[in-house]
Protein backbone atom coordinates (compact mmCIF):
# COMPACT_ATOMS: atom_id res chain seq x y z
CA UNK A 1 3.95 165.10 -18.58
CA UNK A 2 2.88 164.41 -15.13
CA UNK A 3 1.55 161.08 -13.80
CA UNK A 4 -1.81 163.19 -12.79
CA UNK A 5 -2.01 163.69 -16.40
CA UNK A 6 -4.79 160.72 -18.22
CA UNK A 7 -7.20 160.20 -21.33
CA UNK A 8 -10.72 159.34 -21.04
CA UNK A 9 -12.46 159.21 -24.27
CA UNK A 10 -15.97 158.10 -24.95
CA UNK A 11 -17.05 155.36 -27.26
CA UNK A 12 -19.97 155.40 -29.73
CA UNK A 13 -21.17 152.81 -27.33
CA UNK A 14 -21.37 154.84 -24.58
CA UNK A 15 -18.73 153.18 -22.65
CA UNK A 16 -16.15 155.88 -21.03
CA UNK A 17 -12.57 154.42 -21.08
CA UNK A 18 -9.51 155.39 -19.37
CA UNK A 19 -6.17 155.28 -21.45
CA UNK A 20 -2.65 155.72 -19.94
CA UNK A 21 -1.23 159.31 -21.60
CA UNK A 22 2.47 157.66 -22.03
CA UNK A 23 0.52 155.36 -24.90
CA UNK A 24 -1.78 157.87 -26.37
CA UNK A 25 1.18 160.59 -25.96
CA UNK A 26 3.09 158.93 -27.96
CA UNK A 27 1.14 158.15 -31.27
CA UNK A 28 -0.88 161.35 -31.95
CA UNK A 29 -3.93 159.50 -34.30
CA UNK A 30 -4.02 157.10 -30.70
CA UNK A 31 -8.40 158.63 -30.93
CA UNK A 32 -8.64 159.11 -35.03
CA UNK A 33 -11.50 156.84 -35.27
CA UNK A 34 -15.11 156.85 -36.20
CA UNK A 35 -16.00 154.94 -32.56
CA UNK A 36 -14.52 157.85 -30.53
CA UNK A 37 -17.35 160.56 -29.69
CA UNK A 38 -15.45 162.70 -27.49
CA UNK A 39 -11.70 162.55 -25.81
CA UNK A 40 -10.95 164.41 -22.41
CA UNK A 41 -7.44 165.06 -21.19
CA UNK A 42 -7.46 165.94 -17.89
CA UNK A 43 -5.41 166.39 -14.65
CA UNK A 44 -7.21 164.53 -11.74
CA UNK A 45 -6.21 166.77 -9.29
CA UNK A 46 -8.28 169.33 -10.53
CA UNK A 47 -11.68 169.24 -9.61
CA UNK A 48 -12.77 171.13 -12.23
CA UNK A 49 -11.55 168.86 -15.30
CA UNK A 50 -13.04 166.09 -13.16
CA UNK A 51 -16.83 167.55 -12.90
CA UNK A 52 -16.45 168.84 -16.29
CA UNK A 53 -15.61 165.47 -17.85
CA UNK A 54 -18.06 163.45 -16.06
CA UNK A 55 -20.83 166.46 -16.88
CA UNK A 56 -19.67 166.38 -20.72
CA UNK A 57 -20.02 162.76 -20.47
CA UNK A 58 -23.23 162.31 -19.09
CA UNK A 59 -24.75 164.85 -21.47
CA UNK A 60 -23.47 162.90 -24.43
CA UNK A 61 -25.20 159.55 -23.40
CA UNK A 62 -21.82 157.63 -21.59
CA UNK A 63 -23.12 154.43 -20.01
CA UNK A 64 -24.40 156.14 -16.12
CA UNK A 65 -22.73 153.18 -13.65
CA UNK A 66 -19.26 154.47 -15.05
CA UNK A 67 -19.88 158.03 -14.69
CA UNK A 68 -21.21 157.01 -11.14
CA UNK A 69 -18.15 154.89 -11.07
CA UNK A 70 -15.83 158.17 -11.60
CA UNK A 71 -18.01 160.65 -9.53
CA UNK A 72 -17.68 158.41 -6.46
CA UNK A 73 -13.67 157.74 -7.03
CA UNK A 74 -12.94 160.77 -7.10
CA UNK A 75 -15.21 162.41 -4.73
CA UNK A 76 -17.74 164.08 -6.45
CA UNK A 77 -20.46 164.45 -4.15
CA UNK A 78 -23.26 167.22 -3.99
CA UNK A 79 -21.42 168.69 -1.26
CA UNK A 80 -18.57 169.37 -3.31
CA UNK A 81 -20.87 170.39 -6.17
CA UNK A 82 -21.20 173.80 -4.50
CA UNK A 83 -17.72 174.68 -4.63
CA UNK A 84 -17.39 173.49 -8.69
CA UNK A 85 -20.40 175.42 -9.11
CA UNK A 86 -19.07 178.85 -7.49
CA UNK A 87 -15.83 178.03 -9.67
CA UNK A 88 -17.58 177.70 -13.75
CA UNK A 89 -20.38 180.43 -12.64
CA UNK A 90 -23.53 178.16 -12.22
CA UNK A 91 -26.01 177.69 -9.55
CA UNK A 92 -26.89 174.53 -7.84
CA UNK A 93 -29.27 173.89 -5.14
CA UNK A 94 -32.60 172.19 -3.54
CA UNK A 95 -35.62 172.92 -5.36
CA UNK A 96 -38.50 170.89 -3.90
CA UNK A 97 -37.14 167.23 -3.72
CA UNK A 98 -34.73 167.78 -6.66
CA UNK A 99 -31.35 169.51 -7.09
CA UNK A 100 -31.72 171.99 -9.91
CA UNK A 101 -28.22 173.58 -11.71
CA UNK A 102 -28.79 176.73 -13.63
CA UNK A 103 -26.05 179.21 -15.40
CA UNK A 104 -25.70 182.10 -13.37
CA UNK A 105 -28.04 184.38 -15.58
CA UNK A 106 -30.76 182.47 -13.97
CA UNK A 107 -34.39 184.39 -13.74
CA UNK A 108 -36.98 181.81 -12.86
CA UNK A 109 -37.82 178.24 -13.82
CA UNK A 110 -39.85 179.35 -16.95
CA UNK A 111 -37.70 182.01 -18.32
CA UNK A 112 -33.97 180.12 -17.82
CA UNK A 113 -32.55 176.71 -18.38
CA UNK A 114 -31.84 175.12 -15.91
CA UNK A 115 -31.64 170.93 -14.95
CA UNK A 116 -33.07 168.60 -12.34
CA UNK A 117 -31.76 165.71 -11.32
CA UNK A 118 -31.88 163.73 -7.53
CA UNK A 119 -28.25 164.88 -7.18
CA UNK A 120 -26.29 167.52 -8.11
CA UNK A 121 -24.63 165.54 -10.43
CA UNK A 122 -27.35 164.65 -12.21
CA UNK A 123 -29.03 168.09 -12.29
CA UNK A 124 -25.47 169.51 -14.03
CA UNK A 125 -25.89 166.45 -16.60
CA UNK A 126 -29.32 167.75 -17.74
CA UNK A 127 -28.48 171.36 -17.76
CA UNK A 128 -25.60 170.26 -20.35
CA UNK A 129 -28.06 168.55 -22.32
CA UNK A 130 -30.62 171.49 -22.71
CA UNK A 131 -27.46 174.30 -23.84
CA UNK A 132 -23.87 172.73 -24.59
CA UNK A 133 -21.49 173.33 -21.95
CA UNK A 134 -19.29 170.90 -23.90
């Protein structure tokens, strides 16, 4: 285990919490319980876990400050959106006044999924809500 190495797991309340892996490491049933919607290990120095946990998150109702909270902390800023969306195969850009995200099989706004949002962020959150990326 590496100290880049932490739990986030997200509450039926839709709070997101952070939990140190040296505790949950060491007692395997640390997330057995009916509260616990969804648990994330990730590395965060990988951009990728980090989008894809607070995407995931978003799209399964977490409380918005905190995943606002985590997307600023670590950096995750429409710019940067780009390059996570060249890495998972998706499409993000301007449409109009919105950001839209799409899956790469993308055809037009009436034939594809695809999610709008006033960041990038955002637009990846409701793409995950209309076809699981989870």
């Amino acid at each position: 285990m590496t100290n880049n190495i932490h739990y986030y797991y997200l509450h039926t309340n839709g709070s997101l919490i952070h939990k140190n892996a040296v505790v949950v490491e060491s007692d395997p049933q640390y997330f057995d319980s009916p509260f616990v919607k969804k648990v994330w290990k990730i590395d965060i120095t990988d951009r990728k876990d980090a989008w894809l946990l607070v995407i995931e998150a978003g799209a399964l109702g977490a409380n918005k400050e905190r995943i606002q909270e985590l997307a600023k902390l670590w950096g995750l800023t429409d710019e940067d959106a780009h390059e996570f969306a060249k890495r998972m195969r998706l499409i993000i850009k301007i449409d109009g006044d919105e950001w839209m995200a799409a899956f790469e099989d993308f055809i037009n706004i009436q034939e594809s999924q695809c999610g709008f949002g006033p960041t990038a962020l955002e637009a990846f959150i409701a793409l995950a809500k209309q076809r699981s990326i989870t």
